[in-house]
N, C-alpha and C. Protein backbone atom coordinates (compact mmCIF):
# COMPACT_ATOMS: atom_id res chain seq x y z
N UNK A 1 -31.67 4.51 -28.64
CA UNK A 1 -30.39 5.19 -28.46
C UNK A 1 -29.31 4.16 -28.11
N UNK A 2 -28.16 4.13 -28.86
CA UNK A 2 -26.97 3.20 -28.29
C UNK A 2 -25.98 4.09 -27.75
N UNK A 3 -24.92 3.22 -27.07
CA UNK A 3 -23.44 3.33 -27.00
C UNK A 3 -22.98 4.36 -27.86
N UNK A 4 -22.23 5.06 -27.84
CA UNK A 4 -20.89 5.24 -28.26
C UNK A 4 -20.22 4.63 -28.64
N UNK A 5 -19.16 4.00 -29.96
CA UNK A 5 -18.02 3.21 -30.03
C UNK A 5 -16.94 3.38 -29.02
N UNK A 6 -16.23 2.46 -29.30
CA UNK A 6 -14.90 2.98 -28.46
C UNK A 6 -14.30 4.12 -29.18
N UNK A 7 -13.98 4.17 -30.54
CA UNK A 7 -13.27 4.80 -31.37
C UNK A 7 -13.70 6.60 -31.02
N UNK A 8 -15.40 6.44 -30.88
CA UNK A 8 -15.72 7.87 -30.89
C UNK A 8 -15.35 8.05 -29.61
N UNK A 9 -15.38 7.61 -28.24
CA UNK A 9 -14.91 7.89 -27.27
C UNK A 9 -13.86 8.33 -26.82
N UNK A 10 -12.28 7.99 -28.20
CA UNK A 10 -11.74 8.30 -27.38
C UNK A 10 -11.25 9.06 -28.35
N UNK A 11 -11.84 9.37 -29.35
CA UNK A 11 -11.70 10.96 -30.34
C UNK A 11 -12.25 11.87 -29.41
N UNK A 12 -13.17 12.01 -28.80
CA UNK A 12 -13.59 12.94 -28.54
C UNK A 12 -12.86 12.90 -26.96
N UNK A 13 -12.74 11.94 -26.21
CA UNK A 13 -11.72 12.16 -25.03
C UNK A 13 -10.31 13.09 -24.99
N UNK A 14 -9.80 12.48 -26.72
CA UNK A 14 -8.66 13.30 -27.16
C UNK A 14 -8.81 14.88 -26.62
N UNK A 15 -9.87 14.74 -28.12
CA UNK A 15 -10.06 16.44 -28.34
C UNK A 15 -10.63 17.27 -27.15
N UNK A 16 -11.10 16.74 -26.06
CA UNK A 16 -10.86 17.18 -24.81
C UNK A 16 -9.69 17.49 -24.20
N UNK A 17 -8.82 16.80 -24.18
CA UNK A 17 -7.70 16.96 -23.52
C UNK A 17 -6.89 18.10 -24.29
N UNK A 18 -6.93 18.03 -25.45
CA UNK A 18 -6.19 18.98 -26.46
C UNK A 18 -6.84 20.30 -26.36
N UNK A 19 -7.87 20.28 -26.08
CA UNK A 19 -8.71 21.60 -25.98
C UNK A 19 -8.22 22.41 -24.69
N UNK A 20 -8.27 21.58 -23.25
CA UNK A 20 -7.84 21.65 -22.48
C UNK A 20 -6.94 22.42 -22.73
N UNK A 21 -5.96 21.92 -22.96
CA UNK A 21 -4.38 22.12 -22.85
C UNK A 21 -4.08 23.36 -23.50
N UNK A 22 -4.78 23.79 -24.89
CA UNK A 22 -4.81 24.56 -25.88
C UNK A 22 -5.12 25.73 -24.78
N UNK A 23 -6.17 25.74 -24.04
CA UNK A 23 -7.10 26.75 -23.12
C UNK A 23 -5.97 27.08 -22.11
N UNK A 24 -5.65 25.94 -21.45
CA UNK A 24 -4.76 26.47 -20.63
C UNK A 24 -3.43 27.63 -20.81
N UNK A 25 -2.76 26.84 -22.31
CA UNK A 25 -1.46 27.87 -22.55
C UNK A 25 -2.31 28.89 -23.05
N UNK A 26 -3.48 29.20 -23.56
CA UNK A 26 -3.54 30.77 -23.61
C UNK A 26 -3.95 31.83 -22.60
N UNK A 27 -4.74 31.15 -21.48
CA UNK A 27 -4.78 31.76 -20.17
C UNK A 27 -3.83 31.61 -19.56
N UNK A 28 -2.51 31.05 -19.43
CA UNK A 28 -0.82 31.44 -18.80
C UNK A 28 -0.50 32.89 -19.82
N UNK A 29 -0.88 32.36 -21.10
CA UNK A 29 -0.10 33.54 -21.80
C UNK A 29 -0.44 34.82 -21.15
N UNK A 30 -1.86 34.80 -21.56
CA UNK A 30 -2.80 36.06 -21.20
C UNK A 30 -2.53 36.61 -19.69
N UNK A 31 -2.67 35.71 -19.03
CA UNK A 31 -2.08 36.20 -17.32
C UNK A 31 -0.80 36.79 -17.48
N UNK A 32 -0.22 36.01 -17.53
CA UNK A 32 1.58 36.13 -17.90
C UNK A 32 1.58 37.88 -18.72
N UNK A 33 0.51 38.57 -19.75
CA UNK A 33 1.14 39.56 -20.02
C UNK A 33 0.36 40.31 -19.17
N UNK A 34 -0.82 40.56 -18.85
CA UNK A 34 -1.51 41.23 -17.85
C UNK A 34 -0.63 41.64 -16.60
N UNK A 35 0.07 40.56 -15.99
CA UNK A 35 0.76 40.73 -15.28
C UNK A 35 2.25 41.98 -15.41
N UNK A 36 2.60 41.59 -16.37
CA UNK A 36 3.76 42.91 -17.21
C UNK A 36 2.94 44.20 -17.20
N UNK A 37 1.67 44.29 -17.62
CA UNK A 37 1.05 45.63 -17.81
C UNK A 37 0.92 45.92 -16.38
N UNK A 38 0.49 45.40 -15.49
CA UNK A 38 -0.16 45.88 -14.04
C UNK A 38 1.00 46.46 -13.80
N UNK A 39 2.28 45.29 -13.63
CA UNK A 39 3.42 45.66 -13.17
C UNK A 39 4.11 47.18 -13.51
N UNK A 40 3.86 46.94 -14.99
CA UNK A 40 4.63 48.34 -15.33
C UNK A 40 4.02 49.74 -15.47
N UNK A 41 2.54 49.64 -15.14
CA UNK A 41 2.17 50.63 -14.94
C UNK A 41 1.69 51.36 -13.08
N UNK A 42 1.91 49.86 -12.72
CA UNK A 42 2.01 50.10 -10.94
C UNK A 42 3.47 50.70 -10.39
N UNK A 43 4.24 50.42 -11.85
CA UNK A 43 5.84 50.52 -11.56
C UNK A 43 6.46 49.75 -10.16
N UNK A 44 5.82 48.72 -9.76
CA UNK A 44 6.12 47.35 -9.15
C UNK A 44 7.48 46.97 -9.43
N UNK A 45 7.95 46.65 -10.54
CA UNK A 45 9.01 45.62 -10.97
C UNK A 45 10.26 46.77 -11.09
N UNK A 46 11.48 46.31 -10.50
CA UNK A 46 12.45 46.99 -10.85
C UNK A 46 13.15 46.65 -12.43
């Protein structure tokens, strides 16, 4: 078994981070509207 290149390391470091990031803005989104539904059916928000 060897190493890793550098090259694959930091493709796949990338596509970590991008994945990340990708994950994150759709769980803000998803919170973000959940939050509107609770709200407007708790009738919370003026």
């Amino acid at each position: 078994m060897t190493w890793t290149s550098r090259k694959e390391t930091v493709v796949t470091t990338t596509m970590v981070v991008i994945m990340v990031f990708c994950a994150s803005i759709f769980f803000f989104v998803v919170d973000w509207f959940l939050g509107i539904g609770v709200k407007s059916i708790l009738g919370l928000g003026s």
